[in-house]
Protein backbone atom coordinates (compact mmCIF):
# COMPACT_ATOMS: atom_id res chain seq x y z
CA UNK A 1 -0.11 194.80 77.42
CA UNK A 2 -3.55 195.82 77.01
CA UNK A 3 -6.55 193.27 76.68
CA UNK A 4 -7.05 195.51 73.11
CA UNK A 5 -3.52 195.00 72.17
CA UNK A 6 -3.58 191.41 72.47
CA UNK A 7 -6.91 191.11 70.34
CA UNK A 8 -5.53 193.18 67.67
CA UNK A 9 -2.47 190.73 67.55
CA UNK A 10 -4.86 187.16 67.75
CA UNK A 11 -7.12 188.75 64.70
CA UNK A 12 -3.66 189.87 62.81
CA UNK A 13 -2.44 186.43 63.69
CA UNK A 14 -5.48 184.52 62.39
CA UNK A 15 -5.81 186.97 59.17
CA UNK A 16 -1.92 185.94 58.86
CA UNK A 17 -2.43 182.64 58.48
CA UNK A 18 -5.61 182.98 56.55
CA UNK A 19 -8.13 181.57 58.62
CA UNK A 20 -12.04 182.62 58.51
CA UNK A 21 -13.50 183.39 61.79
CA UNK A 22 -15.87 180.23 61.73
CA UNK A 23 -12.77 178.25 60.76
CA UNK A 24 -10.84 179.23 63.35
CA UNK A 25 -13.91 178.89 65.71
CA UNK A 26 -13.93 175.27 64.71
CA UNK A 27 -10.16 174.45 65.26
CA UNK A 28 -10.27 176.60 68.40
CA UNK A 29 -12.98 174.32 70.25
CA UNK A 30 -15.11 177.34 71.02
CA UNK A 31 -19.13 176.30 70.91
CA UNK A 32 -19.45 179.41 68.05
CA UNK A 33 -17.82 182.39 66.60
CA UNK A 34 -18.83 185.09 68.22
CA UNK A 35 -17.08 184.06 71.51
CA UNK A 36 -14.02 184.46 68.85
CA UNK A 37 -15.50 187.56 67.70
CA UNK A 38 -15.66 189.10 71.44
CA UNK A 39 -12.33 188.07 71.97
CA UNK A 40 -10.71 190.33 68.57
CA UNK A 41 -12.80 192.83 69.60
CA UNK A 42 -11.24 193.04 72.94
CA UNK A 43 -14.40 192.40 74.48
CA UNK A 44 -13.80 189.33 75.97
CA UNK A 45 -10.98 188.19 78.41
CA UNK A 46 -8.63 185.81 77.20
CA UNK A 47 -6.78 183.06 79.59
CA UNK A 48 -3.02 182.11 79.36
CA UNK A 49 -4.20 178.39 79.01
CA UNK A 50 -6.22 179.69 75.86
CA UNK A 51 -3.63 181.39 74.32
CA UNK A 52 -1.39 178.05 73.83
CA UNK A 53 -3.76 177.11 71.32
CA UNK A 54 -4.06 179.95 69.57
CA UNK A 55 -0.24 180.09 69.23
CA UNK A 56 -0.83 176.21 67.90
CA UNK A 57 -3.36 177.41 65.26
CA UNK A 58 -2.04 179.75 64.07
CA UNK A 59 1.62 178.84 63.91
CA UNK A 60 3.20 181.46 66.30
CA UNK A 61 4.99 181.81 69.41
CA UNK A 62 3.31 182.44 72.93
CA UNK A 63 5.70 185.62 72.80
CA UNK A 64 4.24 186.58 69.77
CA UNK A 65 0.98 187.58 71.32
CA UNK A 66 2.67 188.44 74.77
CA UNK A 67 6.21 190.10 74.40
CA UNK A 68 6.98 193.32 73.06
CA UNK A 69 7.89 192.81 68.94
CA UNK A 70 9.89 195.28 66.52
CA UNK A 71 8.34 194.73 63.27
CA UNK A 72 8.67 191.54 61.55
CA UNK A 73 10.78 192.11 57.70
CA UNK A 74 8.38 191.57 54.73
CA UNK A 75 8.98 188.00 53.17
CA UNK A 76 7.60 186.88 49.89
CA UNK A 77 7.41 183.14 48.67
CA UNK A 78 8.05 182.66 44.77
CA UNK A 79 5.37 179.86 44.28
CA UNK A 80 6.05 177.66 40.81
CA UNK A 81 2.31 177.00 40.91
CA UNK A 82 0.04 178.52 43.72
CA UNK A 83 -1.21 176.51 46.57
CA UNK A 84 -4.97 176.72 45.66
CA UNK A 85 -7.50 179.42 46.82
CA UNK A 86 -6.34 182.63 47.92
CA UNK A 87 -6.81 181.47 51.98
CA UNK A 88 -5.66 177.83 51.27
CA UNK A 89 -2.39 179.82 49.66
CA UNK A 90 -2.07 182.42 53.19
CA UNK A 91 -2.54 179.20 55.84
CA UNK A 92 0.25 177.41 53.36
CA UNK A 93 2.97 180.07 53.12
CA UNK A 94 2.07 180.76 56.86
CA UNK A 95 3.01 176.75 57.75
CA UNK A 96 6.24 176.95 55.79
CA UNK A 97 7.20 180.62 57.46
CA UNK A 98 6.72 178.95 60.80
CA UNK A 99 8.86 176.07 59.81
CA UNK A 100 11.74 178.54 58.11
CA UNK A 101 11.31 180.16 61.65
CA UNK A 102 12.01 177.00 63.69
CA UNK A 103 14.84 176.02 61.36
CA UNK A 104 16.80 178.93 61.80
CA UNK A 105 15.88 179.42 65.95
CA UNK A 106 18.03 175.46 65.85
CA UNK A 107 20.72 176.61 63.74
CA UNK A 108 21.19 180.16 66.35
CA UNK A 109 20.75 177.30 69.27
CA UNK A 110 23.79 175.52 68.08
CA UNK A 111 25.74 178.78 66.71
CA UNK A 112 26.25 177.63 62.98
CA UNK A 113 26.71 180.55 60.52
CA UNK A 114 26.62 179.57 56.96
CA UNK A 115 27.96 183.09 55.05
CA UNK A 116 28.58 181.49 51.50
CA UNK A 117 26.91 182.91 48.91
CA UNK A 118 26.06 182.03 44.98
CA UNK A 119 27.67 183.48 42.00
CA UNK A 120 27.28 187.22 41.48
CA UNK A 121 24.63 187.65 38.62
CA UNK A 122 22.46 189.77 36.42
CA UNK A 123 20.02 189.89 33.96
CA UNK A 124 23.19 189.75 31.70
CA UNK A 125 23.31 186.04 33.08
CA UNK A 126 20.57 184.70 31.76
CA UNK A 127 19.83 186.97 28.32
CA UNK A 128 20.20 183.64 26.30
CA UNK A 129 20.91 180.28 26.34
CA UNK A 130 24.50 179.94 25.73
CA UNK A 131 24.39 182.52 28.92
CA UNK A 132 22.09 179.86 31.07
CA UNK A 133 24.33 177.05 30.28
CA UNK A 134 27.04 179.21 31.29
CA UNK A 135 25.81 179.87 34.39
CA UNK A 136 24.83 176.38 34.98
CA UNK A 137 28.40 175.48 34.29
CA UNK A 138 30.09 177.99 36.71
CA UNK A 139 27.42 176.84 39.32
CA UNK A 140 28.31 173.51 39.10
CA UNK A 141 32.41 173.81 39.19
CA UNK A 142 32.05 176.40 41.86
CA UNK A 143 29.89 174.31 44.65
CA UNK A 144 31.88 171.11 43.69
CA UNK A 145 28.87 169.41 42.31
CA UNK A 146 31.04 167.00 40.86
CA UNK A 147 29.87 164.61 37.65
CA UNK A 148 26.76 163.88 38.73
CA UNK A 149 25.27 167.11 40.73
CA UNK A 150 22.02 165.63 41.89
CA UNK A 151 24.14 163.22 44.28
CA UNK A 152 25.44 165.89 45.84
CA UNK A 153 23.01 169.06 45.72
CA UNK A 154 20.81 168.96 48.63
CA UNK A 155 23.80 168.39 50.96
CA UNK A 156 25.97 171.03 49.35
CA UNK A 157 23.39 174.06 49.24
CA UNK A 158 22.37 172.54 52.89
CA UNK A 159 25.91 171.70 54.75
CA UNK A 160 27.66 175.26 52.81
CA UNK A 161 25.18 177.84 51.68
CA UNK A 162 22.78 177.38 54.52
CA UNK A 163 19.28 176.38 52.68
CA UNK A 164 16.77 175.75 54.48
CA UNK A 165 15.56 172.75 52.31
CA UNK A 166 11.69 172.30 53.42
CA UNK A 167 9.76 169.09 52.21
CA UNK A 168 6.20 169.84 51.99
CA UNK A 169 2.72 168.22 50.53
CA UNK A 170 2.18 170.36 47.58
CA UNK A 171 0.08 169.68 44.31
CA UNK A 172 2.00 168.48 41.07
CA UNK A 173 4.70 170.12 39.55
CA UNK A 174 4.51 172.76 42.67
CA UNK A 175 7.55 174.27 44.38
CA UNK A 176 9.01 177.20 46.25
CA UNK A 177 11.59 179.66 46.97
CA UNK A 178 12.09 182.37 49.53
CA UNK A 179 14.72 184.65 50.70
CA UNK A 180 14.92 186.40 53.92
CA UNK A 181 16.33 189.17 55.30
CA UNK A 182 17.28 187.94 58.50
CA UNK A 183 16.21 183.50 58.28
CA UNK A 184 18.03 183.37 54.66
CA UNK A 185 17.60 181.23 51.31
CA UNK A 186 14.51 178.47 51.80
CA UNK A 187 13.30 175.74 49.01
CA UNK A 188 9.79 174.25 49.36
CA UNK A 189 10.16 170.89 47.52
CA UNK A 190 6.74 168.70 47.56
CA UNK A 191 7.39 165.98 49.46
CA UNK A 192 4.76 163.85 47.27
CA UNK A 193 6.99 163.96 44.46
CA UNK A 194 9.47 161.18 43.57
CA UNK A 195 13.33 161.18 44.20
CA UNK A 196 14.48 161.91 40.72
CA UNK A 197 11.39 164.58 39.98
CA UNK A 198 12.79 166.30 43.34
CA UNK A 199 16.23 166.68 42.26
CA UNK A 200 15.12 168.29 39.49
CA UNK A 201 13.02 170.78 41.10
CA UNK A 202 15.61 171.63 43.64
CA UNK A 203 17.99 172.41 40.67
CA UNK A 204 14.53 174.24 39.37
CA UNK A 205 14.39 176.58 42.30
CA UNK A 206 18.13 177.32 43.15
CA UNK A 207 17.83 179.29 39.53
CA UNK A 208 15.45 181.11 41.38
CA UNK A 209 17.88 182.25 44.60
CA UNK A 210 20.43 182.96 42.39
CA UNK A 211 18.80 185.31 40.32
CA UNK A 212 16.89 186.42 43.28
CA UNK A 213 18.06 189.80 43.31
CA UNK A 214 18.06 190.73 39.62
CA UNK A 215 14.26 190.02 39.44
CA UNK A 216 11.47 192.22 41.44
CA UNK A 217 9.03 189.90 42.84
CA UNK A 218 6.90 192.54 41.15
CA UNK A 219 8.21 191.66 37.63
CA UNK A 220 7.68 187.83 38.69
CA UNK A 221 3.80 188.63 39.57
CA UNK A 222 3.72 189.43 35.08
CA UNK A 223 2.27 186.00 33.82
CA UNK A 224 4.29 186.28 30.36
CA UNK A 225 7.46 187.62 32.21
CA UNK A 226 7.37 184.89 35.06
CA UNK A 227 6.78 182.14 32.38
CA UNK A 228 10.44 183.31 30.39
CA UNK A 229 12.21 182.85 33.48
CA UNK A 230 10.41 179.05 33.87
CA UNK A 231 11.50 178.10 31.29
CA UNK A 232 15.33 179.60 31.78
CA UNK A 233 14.81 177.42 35.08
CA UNK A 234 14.40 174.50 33.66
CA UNK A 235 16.95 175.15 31.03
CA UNK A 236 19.61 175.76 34.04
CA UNK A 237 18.31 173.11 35.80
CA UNK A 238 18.58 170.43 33.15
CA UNK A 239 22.09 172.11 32.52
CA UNK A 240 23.09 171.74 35.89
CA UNK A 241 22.22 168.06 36.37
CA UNK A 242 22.86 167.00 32.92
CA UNK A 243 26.29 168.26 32.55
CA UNK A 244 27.07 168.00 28.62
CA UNK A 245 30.40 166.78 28.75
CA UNK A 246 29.64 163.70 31.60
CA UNK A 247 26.21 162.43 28.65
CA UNK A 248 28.60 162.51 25.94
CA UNK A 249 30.91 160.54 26.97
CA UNK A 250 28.31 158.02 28.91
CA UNK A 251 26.99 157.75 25.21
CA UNK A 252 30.08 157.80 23.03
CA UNK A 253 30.87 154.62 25.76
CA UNK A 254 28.34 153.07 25.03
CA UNK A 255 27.91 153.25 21.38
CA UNK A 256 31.60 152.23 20.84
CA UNK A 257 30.73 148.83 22.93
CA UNK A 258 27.91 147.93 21.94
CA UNK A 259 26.96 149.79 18.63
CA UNK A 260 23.47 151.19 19.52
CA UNK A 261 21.72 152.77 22.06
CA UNK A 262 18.88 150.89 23.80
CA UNK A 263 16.24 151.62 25.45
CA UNK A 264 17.54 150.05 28.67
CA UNK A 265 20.62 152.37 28.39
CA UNK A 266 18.40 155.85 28.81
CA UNK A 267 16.56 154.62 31.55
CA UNK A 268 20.09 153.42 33.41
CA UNK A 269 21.77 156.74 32.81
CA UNK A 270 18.65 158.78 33.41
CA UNK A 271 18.56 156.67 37.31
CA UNK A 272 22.47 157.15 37.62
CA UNK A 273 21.95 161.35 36.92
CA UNK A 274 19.09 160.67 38.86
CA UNK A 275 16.85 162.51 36.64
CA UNK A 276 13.86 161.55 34.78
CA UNK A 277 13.65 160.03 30.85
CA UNK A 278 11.97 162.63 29.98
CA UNK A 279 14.27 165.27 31.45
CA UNK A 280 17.41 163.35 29.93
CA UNK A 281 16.32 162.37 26.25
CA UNK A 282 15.01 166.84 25.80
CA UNK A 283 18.70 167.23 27.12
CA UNK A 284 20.29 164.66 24.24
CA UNK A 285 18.23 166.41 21.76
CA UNK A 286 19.36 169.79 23.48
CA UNK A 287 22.52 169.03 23.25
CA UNK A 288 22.47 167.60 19.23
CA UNK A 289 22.86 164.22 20.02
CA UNK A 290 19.54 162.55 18.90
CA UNK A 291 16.79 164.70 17.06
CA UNK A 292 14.25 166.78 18.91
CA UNK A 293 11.51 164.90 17.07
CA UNK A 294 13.20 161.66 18.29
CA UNK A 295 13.22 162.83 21.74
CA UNK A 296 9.41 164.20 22.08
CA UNK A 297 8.43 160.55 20.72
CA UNK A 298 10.84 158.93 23.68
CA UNK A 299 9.24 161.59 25.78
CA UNK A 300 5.52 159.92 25.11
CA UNK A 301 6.92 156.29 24.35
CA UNK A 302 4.93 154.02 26.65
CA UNK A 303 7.58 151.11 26.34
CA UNK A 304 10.59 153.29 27.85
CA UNK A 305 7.73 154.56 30.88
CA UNK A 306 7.21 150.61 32.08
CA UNK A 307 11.22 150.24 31.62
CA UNK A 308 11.67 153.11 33.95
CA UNK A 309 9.14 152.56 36.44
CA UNK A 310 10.21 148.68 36.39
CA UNK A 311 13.95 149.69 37.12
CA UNK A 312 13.40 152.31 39.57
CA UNK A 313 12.52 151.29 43.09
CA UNK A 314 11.36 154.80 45.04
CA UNK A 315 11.06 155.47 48.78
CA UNK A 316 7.20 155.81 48.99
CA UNK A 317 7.57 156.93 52.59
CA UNK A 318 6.86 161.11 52.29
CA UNK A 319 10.37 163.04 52.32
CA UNK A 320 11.67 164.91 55.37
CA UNK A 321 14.04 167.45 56.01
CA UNK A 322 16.85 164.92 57.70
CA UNK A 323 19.12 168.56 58.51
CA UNK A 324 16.11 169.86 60.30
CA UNK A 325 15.29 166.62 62.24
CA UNK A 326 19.59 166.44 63.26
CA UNK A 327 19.31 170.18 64.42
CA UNK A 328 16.27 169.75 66.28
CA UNK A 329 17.91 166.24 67.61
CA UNK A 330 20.75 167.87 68.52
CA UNK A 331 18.65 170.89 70.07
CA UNK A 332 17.28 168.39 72.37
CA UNK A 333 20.09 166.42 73.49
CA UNK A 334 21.84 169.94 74.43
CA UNK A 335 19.52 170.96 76.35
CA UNK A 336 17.94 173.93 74.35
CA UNK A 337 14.83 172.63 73.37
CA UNK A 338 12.50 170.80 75.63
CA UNK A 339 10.82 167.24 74.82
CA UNK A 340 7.44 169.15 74.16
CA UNK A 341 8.79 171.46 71.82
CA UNK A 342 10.71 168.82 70.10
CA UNK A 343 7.59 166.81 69.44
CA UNK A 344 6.20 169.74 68.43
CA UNK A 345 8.97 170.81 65.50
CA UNK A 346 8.49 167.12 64.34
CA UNK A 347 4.82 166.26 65.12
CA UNK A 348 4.81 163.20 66.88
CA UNK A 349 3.76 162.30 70.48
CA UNK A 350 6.24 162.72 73.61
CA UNK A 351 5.73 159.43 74.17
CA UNK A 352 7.78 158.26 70.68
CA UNK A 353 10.68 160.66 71.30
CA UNK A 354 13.15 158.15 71.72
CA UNK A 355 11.89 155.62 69.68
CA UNK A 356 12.09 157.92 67.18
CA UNK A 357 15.91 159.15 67.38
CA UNK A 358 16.88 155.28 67.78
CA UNK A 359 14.99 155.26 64.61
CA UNK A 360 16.90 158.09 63.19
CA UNK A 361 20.25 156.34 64.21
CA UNK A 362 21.04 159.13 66.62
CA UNK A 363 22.10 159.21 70.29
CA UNK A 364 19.63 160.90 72.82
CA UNK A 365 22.27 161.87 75.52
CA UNK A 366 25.56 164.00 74.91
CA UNK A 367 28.02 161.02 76.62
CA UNK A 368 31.25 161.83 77.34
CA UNK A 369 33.47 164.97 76.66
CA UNK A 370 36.44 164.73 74.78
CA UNK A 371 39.62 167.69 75.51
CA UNK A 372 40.13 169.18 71.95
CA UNK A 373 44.06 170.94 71.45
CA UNK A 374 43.89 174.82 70.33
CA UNK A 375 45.11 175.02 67.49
């Protein structure tokens, strides 16, 4: 490879992950940009000791920048709300990429193939609301979601449909969606968010990978078009976790025991659907079983906000993906990954690797083999 070739891949790479020169000066160590400059220009030679932080940077591979490449497919991330400024949004989608990229370079490591796919749908799908709860319905019967889904979505779209479920530091009400060619279905879910606002936005976004193919991202760029299909999201995914048969019958219970409904009841089913008050009295009134008048003043009701947040007790710790820290675990222990890379995937020091998988309540070595029968 030519010393131009390689400069015309560090400046792609640093444009990629939307990085200013000066930035990148800075994060590089160099004593000012123009040694960065002289290097994209191809004036400048560039060591193989360099280029390991450059790949750091700028989220890539050494054989990015060394190794012969067919063109990478075009991915696009559906963003609920935007990651800030236009650079701030590159560097973010360019973090998560690299992270979709590591998850599925563990799953080819260990050989597991995950072929299921969603329902088969259309525009037709989603035309109105009877069609949306439909949908939600068939979605729920067909993965086995049970009667309460939000206990066992992540692992289903994770363990059988292959998601890549990524948690992330995002602003407020912000999540993500992405489907590629060759890595598959992703969800960015911000790991700042609470448990219960998290289930709701991974019901939020696997609206969006179902109906990924009967929307252009195009059409999704319209503000008025792209705010419709919102708000058919969070139709489907109140739907989904709120099935209407499993509230009517938690609230015919408990108005034939007791009489009334309390406030302490709402916020005890909303934490056993684990979905928010909010979310749960817009789906009673949804669903004709209190007035929607009733439920926007539960909705603001500063009584039933202490009762929730008193009866709710949330991790505070930030969210990880616990499938991509097995697969990289089990990366390790096989052999396919070194330590380095490892503490690289999870970004700690080498020196806490095995603290950490005791931690994780994993084993660090293989142990013995065991003879398996064909079958």
């Amino acid at each position: 490879m030519t010393r131009e070739e390689l400069a015309f891949r560090l400046k792609a790479a640093r444009e990629a992950v939307g990085l200013s020169l000066s930035d990148a000066t800075k994060r590089l160590g160099y004593p000012n940009y123009q040694t960065l400059s002289n290097i994209e220009n191809g004036q400048r030679e560039i060591k193989v000791s360099e280029l390991a932080s450059f790949a750091r940077i700028y989220f890539c591979n050494l054989s990015d920048f060394l190794m012969e490449q067919s063109p990478r497919k075009e991915y696009a991330i559906l963003w609920r709300i935007p990651p800030g400024a236009d650079e701030h949004k590159k560097q973010t989608e360019r973090e998560i990429f690299s992270l979709c990229e590591q998850f599925h370079m563990m799953e080819q490591l260990l050989g597991i193939k995950s072929e299921k796919g969603f329902l088969e749908v259309t525009r037709e799908s989603v035309k109105s609301n009877t069609a949306v709860n439909r949908l939600a319905k068939d979605t729920r019967v067909m993965m086995g979601l049970g009667q309460r889904p939000s206990c066992a979505l992540h692992k289903v779209l994770e363990q059988e449909y292959g998601v890549k479920i990524l948690y992330y530091p995002l602003a407020y009400g912000s999540a993500a969606s992405m489907v590629h060619a060759d890595m598959g279905k992703a969800v960015v879910i911000n790991a700042n968010e609470v448990p219960w606002r998290q289930n709701y936005d991974l019901a939020h976004e696997l609206f969006h990978l179902i109906l990924w193919k009967a929307f252009s991202l195009e059409e999704m760029q319209d503000a008025l078009f792209f705010s419709d299909i919102e708000k058919k999201a969070d139709s489907f995914a109140s739907m989904l976790l709120l099935p209407e048969d499993e509230i009517r019958r938690e609230i015919d219970q408990l108005i034939e025991n007791n009489k009334h409904l309390t406030y302490s009841d709402i916020v005890d089913i909303a934490i056993d659907f684990g979905v928010s008050v909010k979310a749960l009295v817009y789906r009673l009134a949804n669903i004709n079983l209190i007035k929607w008048e009733t439920a926007k003043t539960l909705a603001q009701d500063e009584d039933l906000a202490e009762m929730s947040k008193q009866k709710r007790t949330p991790d505070m710790k930030v969210r990880q993906s616990e499938r991509f820290i097995s697969l990289a675990i089990r990366c390790l222990r096989k052999g396919f990954i070194s330590r380095g890379k490892f503490a690289d995937f999870l970004n700690i020091d080498r020196s806490e690797i095995d603290d950490y998988i005791e931690n994780k309540g994993m084993m660090g070595s293989e142990g013995k083999t065991i003879e398996v029968m064909a079958s």
